[in-house]
N, C-alpha and C. Protein backbone atom coordinates (compact mmCIF):
# COMPACT_ATOMS: atom_id res chain seq x y z
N UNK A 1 -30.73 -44.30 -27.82
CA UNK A 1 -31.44 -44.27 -29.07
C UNK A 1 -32.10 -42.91 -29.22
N UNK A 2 -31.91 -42.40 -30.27
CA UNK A 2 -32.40 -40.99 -30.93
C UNK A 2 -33.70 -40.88 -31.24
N UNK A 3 -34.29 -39.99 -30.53
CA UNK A 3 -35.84 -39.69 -30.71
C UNK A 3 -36.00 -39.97 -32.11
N UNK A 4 -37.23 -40.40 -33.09
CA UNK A 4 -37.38 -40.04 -34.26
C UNK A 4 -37.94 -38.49 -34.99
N UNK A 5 -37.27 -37.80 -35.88
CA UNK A 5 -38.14 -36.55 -36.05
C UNK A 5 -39.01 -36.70 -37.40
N UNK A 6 -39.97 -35.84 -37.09
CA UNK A 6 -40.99 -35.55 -38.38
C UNK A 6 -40.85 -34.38 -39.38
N UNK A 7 -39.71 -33.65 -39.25
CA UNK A 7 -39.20 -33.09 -40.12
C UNK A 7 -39.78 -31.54 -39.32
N UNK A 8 -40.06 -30.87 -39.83
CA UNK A 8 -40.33 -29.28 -39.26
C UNK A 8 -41.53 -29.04 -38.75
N UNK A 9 -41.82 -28.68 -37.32
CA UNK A 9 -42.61 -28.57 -36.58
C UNK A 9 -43.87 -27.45 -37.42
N UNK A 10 -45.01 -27.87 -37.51
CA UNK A 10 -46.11 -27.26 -38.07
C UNK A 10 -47.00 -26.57 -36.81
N UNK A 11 -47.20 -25.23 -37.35
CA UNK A 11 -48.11 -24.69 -36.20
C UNK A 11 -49.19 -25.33 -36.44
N UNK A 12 -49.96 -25.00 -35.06
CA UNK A 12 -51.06 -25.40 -34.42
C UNK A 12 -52.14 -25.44 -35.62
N UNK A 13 -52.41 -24.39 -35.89
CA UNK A 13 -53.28 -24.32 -37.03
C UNK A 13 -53.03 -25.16 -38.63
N UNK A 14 -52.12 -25.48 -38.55
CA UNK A 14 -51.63 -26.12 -40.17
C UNK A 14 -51.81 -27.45 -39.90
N UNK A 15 -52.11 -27.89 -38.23
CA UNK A 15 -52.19 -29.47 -38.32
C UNK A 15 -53.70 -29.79 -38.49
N UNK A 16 -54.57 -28.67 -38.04
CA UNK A 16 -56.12 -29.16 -38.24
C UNK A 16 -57.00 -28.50 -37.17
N UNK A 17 -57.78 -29.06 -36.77
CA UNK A 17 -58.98 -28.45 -36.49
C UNK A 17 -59.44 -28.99 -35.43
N UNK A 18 -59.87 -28.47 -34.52
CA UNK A 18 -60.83 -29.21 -32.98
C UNK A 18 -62.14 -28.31 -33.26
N UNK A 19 -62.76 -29.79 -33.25
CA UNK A 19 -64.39 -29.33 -32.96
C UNK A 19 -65.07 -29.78 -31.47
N UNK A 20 -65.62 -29.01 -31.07
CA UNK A 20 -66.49 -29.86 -29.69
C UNK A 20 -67.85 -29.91 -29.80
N UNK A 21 -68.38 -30.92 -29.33
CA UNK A 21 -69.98 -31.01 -29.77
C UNK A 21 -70.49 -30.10 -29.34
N UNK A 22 -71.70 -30.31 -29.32
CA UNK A 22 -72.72 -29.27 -28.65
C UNK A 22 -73.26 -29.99 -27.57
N UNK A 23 -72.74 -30.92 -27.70
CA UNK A 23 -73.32 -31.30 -25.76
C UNK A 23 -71.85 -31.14 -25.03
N UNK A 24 -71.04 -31.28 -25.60
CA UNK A 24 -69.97 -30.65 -24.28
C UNK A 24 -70.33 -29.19 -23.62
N UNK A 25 -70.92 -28.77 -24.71
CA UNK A 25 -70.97 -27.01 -24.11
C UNK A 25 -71.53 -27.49 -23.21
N UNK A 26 -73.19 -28.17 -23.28
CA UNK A 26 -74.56 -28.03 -23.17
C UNK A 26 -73.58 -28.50 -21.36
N UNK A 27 -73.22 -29.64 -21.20
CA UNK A 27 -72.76 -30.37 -20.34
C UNK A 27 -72.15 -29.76 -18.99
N UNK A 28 -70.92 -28.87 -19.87
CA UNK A 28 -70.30 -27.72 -18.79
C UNK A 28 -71.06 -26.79 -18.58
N UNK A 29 -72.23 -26.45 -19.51
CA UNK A 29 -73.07 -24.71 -18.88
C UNK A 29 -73.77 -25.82 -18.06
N UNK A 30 -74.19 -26.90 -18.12
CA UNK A 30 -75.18 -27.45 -17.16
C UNK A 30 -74.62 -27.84 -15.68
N UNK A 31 -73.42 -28.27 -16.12
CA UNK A 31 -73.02 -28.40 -14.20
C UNK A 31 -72.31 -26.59 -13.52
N UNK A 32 -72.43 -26.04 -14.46
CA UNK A 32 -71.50 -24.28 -13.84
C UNK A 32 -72.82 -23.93 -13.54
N UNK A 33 -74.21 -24.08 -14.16
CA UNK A 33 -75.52 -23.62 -13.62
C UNK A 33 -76.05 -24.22 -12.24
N UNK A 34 -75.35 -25.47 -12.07
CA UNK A 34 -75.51 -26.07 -10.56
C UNK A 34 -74.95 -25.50 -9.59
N UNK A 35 -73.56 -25.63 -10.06
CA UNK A 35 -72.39 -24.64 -8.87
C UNK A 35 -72.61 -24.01 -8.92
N UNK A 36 -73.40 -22.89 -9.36
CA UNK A 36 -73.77 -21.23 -9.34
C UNK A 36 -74.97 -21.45 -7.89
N UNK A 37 -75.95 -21.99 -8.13
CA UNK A 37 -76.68 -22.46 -7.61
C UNK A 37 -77.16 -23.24 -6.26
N UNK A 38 -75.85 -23.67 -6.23
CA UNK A 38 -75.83 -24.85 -5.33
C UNK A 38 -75.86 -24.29 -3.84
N UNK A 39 -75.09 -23.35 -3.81
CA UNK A 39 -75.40 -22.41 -2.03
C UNK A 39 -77.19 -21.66 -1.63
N UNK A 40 -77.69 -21.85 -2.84
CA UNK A 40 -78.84 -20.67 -2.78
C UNK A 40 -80.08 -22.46 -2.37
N UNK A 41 -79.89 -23.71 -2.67
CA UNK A 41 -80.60 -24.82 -2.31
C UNK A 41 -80.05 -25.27 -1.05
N UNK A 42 -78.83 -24.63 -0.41
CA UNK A 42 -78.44 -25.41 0.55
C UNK A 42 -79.48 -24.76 2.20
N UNK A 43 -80.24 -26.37 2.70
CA UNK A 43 -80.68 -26.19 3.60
C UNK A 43 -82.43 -26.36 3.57
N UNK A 44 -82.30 -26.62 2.40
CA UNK A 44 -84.07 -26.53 1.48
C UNK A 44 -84.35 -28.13 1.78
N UNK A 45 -85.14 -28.41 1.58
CA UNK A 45 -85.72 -29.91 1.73
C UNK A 45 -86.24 -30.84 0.26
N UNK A 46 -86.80 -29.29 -0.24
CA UNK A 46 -87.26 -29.54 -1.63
C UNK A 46 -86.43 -28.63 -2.16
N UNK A 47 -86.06 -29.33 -3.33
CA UNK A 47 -85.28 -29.09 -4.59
C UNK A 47 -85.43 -28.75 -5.78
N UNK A 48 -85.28 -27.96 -7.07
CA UNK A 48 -85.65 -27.46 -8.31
C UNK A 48 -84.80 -28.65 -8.85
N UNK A 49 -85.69 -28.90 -10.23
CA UNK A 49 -85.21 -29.78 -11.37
C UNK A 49 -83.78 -28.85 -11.91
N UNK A 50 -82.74 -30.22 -12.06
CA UNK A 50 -81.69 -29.66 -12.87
C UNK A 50 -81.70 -28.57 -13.80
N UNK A 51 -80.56 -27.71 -14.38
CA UNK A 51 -80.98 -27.08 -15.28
C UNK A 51 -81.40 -27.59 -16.67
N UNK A 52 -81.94 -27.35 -17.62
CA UNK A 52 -82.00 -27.51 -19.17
C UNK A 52 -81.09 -26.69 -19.51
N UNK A 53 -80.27 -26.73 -21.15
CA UNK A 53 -79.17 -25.79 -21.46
C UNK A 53 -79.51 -26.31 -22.87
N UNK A 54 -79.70 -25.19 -23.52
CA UNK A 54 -79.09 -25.36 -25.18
C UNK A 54 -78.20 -24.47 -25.32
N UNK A 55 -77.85 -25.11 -26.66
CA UNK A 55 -76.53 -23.94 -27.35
C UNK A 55 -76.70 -23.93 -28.49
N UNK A 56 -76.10 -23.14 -29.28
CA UNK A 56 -76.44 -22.94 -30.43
C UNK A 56 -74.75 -22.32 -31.14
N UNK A 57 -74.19 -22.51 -32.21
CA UNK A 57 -72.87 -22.28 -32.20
C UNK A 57 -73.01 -21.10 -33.48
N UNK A 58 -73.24 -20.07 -33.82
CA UNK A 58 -73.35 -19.14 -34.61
C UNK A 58 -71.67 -18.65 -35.01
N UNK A 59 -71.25 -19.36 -35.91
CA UNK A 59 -69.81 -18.62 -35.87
C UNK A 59 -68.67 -19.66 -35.46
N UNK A 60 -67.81 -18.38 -34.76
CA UNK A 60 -66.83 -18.99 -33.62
C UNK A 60 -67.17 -19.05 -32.46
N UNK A 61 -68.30 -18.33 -32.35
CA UNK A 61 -68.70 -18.67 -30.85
C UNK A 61 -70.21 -19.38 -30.54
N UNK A 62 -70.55 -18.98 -29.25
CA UNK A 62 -71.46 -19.92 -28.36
C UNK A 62 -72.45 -19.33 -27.73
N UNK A 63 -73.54 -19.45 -27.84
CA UNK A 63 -74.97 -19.07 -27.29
C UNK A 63 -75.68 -20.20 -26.61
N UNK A 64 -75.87 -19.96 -24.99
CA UNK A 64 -76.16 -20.87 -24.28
C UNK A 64 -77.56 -20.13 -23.42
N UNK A 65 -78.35 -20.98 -23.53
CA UNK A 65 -79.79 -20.71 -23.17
C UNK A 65 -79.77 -21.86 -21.87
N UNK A 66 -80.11 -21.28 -20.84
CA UNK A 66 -80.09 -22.55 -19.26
C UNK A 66 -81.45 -21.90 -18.82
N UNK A 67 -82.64 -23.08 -18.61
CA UNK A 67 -83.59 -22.97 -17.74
C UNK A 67 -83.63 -23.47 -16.68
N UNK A 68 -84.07 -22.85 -15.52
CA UNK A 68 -83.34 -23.10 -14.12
C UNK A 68 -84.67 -23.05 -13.46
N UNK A 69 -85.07 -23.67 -12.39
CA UNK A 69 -85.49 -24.00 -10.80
C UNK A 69 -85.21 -22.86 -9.95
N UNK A 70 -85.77 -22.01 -9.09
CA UNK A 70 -85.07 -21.27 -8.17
C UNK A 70 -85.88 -21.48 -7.18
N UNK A 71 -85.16 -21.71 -6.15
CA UNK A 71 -85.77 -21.08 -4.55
C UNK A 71 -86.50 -19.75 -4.41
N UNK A 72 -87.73 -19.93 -3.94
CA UNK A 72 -87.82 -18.82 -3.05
C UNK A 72 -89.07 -18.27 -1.98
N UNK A 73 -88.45 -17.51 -1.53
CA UNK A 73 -88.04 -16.23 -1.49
C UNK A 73 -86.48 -16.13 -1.91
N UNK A 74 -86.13 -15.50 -2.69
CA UNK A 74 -84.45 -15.40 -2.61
C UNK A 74 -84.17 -14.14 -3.37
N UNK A 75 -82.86 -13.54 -3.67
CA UNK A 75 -82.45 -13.26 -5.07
C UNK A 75 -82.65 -13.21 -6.05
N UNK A 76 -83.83 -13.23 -6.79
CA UNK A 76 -83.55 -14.14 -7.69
C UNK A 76 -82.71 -13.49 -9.13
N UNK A 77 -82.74 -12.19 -9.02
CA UNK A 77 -81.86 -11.29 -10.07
C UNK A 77 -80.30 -11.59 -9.98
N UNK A 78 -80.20 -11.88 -8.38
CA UNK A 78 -78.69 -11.91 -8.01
C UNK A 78 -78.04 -13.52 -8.70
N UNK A 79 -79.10 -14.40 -8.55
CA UNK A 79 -79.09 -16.02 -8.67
C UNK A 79 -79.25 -16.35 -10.36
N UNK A 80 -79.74 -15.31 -10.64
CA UNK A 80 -79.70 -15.38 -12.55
C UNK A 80 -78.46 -14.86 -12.78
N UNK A 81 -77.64 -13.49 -12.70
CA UNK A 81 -76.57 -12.90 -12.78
C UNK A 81 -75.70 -14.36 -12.42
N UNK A 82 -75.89 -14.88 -10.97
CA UNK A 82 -74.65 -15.41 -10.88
C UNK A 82 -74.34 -16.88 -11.78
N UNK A 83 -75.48 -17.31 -12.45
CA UNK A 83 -75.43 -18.25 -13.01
C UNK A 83 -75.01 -18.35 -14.90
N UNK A 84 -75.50 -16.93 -14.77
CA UNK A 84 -74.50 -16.33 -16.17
C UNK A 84 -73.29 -16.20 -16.25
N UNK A 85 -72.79 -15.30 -15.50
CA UNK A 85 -71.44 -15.45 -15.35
C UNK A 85 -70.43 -16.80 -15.06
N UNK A 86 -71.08 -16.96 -14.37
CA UNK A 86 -70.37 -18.79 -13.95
C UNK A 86 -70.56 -19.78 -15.36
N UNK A 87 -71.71 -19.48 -15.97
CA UNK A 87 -71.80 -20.31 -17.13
C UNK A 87 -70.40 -19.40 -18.20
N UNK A 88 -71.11 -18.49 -18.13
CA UNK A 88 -70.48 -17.71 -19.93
C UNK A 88 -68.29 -18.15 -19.30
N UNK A 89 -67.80 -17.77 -17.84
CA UNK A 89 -66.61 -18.39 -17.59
C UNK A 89 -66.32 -19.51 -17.93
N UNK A 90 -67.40 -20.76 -17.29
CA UNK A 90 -66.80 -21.91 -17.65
C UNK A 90 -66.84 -22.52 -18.58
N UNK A 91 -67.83 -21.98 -19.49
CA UNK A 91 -67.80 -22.80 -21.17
C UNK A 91 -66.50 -21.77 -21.92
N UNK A 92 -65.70 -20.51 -21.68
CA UNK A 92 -65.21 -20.31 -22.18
C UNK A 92 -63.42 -20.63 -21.37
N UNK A 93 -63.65 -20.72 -20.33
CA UNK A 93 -62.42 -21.30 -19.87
C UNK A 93 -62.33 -22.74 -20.26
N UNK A 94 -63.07 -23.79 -20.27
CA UNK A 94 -62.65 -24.91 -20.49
C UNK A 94 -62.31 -25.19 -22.23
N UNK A 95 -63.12 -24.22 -22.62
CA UNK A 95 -63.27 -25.29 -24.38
C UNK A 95 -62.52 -23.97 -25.17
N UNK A 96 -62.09 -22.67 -24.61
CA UNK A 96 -61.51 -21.31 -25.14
C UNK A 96 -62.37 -20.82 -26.01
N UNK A 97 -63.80 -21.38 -26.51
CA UNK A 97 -64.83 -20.47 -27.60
C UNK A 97 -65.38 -19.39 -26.41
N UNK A 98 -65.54 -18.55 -27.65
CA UNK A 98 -66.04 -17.29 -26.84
C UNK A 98 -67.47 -17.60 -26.73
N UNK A 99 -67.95 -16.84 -25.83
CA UNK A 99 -69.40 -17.13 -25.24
C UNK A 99 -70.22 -15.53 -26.03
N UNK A 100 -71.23 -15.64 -27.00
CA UNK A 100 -71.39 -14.58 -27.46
C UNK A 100 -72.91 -13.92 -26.48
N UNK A 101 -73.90 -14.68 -25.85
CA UNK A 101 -75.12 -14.53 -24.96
C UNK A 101 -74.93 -15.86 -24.01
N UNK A 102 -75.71 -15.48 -22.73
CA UNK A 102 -75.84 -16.58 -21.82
C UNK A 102 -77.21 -15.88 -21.56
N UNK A 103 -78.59 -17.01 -21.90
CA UNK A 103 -79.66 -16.43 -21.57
C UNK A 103 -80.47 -17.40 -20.20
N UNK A 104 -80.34 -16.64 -19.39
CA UNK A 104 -81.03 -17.44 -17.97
C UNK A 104 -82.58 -17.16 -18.14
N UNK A 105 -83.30 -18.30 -18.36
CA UNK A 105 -85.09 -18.12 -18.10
C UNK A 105 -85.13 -19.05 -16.83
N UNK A 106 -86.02 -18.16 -16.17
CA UNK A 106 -86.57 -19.09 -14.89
C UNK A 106 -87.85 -19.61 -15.22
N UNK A 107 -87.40 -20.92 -14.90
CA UNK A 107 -88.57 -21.56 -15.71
C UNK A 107 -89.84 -21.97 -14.22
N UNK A 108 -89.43 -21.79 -13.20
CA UNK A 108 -90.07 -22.19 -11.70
C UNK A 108 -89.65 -21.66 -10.68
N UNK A 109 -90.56 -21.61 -9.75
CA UNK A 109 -90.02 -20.97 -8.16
C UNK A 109 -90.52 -22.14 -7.58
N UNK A 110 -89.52 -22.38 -6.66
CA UNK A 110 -89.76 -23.60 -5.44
C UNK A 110 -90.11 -22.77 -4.32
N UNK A 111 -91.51 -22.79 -4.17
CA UNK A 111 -91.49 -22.25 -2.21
C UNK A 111 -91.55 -23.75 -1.32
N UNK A 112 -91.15 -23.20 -0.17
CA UNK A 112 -91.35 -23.95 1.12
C UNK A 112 -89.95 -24.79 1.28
N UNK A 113 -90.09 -26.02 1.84
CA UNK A 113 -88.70 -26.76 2.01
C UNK A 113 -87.58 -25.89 2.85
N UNK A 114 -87.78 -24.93 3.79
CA UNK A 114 -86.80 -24.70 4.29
C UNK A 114 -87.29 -25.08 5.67
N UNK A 115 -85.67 -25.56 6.16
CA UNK A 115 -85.47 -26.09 7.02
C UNK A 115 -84.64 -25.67 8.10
């Protein structure tokens, strides 16, 4: 039995439109701000609150604001950098919008808890 056809294949764009919320962004910058993160808590006792993440969609693209917890003594320039980058990659590898700012505020320092 013969596949059925729909007559002439329509590009991508002529069939419609994908939108993604704003908590998917919020969702993926919030767990790429963990994995950024996650080696710089390992071994601590006490722990920083998850990140917070907004976004804001200006356009075609994506502005993601993450307030973060940090350890320290540490990095902490190196631990903001790396949590930008890891964010602004994975919201634009998974969902393909471009990432136009990734703004890291440290919102706390955790001392002590190392173990």
């Amino acid at each position: 039995m013969a596949a059925p056809t729909t007559g002439a294949r329509r590009e991508p764009a002529a069939r419609g439109r994908l939108r993604i919320a704003d908590r998917v962004y919020a969702r993926i910058a919030a767990r790429a701000a963990h994995e950024a993160l996650a080696d710089a808590w390992t071994g601590r006792t006490v722990k920083g609150a998850p990140p917070a993440v907004s976004v804001a969609l200006p356009g075609s693209t994506v502005t993601v604001r993450v307030a973060v917890a940090l350890p320290f003594p540490a990095d902490l320039a190196g631990l903001a950098r790396a949590v930008r980058e890891r964010v602004a990659a994975q919201v634009s590898g998974f969902t393909g919008t471009r990432v136009s700012e990734v703004v890291v505020v440290v919102e706390r320092l955790v001392t002590g808890g190392v173990s």
